[in-house]
Protein backbone atom coordinates (compact mmCIF):
# COMPACT_ATOMS: atom_id res chain seq x y z
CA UNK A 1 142.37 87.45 132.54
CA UNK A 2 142.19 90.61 130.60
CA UNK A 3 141.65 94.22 132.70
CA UNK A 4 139.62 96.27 130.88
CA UNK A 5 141.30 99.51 130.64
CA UNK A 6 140.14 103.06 132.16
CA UNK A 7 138.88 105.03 129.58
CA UNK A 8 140.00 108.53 129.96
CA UNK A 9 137.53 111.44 128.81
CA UNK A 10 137.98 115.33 128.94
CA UNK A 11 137.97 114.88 132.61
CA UNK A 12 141.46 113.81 132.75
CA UNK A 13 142.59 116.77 130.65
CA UNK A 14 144.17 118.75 132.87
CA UNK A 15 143.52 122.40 132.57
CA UNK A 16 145.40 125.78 133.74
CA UNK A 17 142.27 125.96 136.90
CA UNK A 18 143.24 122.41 137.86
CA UNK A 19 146.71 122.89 137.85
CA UNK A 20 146.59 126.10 140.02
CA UNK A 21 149.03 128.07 137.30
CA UNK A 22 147.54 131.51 136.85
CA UNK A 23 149.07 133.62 133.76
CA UNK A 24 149.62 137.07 136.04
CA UNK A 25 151.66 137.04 139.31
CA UNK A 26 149.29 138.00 142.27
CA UNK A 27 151.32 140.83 142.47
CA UNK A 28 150.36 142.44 139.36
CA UNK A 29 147.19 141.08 139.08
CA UNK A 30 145.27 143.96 140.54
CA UNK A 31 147.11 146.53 138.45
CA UNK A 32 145.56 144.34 135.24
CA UNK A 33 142.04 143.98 136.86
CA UNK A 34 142.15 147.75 137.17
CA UNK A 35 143.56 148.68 133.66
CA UNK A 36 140.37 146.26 132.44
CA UNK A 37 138.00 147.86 134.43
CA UNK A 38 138.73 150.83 134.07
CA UNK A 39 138.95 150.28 130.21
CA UNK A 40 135.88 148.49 130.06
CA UNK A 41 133.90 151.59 131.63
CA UNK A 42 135.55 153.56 129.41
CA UNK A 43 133.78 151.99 126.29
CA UNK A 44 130.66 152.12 128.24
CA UNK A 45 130.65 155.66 128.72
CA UNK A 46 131.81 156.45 124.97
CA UNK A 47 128.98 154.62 124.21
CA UNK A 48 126.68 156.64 126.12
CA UNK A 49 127.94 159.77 125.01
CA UNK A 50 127.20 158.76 121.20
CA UNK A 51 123.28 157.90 122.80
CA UNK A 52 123.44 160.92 124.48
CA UNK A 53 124.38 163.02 121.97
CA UNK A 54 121.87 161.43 118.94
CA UNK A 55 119.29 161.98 121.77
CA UNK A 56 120.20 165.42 122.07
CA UNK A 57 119.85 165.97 118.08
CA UNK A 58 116.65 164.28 117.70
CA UNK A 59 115.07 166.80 121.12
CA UNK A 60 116.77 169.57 119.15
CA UNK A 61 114.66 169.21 115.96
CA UNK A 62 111.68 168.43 117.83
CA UNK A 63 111.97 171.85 119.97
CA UNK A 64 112.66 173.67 116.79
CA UNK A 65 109.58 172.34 115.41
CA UNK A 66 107.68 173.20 118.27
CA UNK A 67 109.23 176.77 118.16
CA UNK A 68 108.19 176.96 113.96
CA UNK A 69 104.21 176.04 115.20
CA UNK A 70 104.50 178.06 117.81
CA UNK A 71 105.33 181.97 115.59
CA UNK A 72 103.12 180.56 113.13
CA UNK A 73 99.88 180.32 115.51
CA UNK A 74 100.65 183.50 116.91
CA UNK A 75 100.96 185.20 113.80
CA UNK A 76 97.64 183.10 113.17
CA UNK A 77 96.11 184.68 116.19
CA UNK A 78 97.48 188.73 115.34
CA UNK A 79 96.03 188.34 112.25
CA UNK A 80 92.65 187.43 113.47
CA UNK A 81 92.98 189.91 116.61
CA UNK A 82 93.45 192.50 113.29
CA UNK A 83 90.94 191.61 111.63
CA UNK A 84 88.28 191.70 114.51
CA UNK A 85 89.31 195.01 115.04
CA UNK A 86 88.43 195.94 111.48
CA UNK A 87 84.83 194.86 112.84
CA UNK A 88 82.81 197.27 113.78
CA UNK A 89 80.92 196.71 117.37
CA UNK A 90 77.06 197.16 117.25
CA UNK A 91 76.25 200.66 117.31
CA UNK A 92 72.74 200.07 119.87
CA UNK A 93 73.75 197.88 122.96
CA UNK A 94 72.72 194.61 123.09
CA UNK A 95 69.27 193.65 125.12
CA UNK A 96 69.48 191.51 127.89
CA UNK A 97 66.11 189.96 129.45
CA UNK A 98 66.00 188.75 132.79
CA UNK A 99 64.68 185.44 133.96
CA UNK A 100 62.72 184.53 136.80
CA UNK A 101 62.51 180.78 137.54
């Protein structure tokens, strides 16, 4: 009588997890963990800094902007302060009329 044989999938395939073989000694391991970490938010705050900084450019131009509208309304406003003053005020006061509801 013929056995049919086991077929062997990917399951079988034994792996570095299944083995229990680790590529760092525990005894260095932490040191490596670290240097990652430590790397890794490194990167992350480079990045930030290059966010950080095109933020800062873009509020930079928009506050110089604001200061340009700014000088230009209060010239705006001297000029018609000036010329009001070039207005003469009425030369008889003017009449006010009471009201009695």
């Amino acid at each position: 009588m013929n056995v049919p044989k086991k077929r062997r999938g990917a399951t079988a395939i034994k792996s570095i997890h299944t083995v229990a073989v680790r590529s760092i000694p525990k005894t260095e391991r932490s040191q490596y963990l670290e240097l990652y970490t430590l790397g890794s938010e490194k990167g992350r705050l480079m990045n930030e800094r290059l966010t950080l900084d095109a933020r800062r450019q873009t509020i930079d131009l928009h506050l110089a902007s604001i200061n340009e509208r700014i000088l230009s309304l209060q010239q705006e406003v001297t000029r018609e302060q000036q010329a009001e003053a070039g207005v003469k005020a009425p030369s008889q006061p003017v009449r006010t009329v009471d009201i009695n509801y």
